[in-house]
Protein backbone atom coordinates (compact mmCIF):
# COMPACT_ATOMS: atom_id res chain seq x y z
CA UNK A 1 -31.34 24.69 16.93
CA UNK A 2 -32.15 24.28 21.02
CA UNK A 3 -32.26 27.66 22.29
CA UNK A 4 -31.43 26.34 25.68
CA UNK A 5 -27.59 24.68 25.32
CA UNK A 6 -26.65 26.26 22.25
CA UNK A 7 -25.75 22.92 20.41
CA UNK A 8 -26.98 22.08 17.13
CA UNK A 9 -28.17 19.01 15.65
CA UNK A 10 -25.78 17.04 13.04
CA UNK A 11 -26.67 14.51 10.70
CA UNK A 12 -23.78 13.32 8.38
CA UNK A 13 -24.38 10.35 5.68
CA UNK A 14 -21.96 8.37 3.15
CA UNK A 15 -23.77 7.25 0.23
CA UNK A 16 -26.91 6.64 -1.22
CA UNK A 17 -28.19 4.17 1.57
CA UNK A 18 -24.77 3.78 3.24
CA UNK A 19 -23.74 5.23 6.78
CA UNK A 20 -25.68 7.43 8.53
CA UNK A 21 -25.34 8.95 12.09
CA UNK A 22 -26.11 11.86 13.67
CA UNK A 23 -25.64 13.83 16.82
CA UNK A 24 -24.92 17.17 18.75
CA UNK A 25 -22.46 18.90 17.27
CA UNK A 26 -20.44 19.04 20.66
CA UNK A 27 -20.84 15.27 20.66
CA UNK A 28 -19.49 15.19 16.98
CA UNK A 29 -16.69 17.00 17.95
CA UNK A 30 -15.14 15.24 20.71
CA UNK A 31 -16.11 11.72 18.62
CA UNK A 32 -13.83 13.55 15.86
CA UNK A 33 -11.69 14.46 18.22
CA UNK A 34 -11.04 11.26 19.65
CA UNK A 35 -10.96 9.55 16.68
CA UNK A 36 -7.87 11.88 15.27
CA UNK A 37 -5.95 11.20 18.71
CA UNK A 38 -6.61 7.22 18.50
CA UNK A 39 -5.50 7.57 14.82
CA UNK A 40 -2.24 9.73 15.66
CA UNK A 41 -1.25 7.34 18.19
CA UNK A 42 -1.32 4.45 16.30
CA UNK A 43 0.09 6.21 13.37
CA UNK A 44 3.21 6.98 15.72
CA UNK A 45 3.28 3.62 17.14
CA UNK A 46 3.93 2.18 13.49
CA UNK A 47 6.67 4.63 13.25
CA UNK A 48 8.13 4.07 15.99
CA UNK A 49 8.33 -0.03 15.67
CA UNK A 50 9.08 0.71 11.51
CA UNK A 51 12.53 2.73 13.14
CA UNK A 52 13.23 -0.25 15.07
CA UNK A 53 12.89 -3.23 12.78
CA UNK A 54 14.79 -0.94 9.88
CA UNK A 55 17.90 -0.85 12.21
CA UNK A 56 17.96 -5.03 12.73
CA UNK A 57 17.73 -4.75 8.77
CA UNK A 58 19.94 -2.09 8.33
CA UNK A 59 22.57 -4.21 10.10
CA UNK A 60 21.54 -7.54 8.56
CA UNK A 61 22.02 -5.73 4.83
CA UNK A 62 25.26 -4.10 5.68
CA UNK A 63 26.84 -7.63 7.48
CA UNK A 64 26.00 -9.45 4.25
CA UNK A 65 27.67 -6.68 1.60
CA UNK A 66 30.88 -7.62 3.88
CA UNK A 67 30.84 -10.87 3.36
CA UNK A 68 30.28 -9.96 -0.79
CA UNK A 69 32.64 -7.87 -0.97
CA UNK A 70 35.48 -10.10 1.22
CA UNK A 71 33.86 -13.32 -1.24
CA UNK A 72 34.76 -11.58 -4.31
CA UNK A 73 38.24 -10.22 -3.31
CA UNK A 74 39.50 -14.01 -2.52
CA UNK A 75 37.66 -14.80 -5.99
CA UNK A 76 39.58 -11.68 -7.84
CA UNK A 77 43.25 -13.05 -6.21
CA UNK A 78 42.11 -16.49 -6.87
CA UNK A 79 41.58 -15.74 -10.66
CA UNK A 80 44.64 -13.67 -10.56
CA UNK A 81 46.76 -16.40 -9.10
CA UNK A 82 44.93 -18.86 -11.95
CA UNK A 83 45.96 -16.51 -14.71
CA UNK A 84 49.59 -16.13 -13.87
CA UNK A 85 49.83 -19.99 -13.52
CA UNK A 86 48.26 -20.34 -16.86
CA UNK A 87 50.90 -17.52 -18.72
CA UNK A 88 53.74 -20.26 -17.14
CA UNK A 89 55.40 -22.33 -19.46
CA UNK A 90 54.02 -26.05 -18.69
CA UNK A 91 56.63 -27.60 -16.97
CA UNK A 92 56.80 -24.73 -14.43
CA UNK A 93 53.50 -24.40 -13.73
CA UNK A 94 52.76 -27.97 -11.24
CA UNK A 95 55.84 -26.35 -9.34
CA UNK A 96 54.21 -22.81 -8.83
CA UNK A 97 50.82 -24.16 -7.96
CA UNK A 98 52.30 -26.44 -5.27
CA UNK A 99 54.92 -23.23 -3.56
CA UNK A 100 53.18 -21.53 -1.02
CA UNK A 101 55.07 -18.41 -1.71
CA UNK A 102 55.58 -18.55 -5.36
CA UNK A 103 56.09 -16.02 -7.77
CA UNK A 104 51.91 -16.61 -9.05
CA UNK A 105 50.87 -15.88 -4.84
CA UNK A 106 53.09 -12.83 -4.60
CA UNK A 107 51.27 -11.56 -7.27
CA UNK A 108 47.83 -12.21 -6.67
CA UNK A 109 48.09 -10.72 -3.27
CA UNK A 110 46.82 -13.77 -1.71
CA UNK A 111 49.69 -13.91 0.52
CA UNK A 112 48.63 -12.73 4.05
């Protein structure tokens, strides 16, 4: 230990034969230091740009349930329009298929 600065001398190794390095233990500190406020900010910055690009997706996810959901109402009224023509006796059915405000439409609520 140096008498004259009181600093002490710091030798830290990884491994069998891996990493070594050394220093003052001021020197240490503020490489530690440094290190942790290099690390925060980046750590922040990922954050940060994570928030952003989870909002363009957020969006992106929410647009295409809307267009599900509207898909598979006209599919549910379709069917429903489908099943009423089918419960029709046959030689009504070509004429409720063909009337845009038939009896089939009105109850499929695919009228607008």
């Amino acid at each position: 230990m140096s008498e004259e600065d009181n600093t002490s001398e710091l030798t830290a190794e990884v491994g069998p034969g891996g990493l070594k390095f050394g220093g003052k233990s001021k020197q240490m500190a503020e490489l530690v230091a440094i290190v942790s406020a290099v690390g925060t900010i980046l750590v922040a910055y990922m954050l940060w740009t994570h928030d952003a690009s989870s909002k363009d997706r957020d969006k992106a996810y929410s647009d295409a349930i809307a267009k599900l959901a509207a898909a598979q109402e006209r599919t549910v009224a379709a069917t429903r329009e489908m099943t009423c023509i089918i419960s029709l006796p046959q030689d009504k059915r070509e004429q409720e298929f063909a009337s845009p405000f038939g009896l089939c439409k009105r109850v499929s609520g695919s009228l607008p």
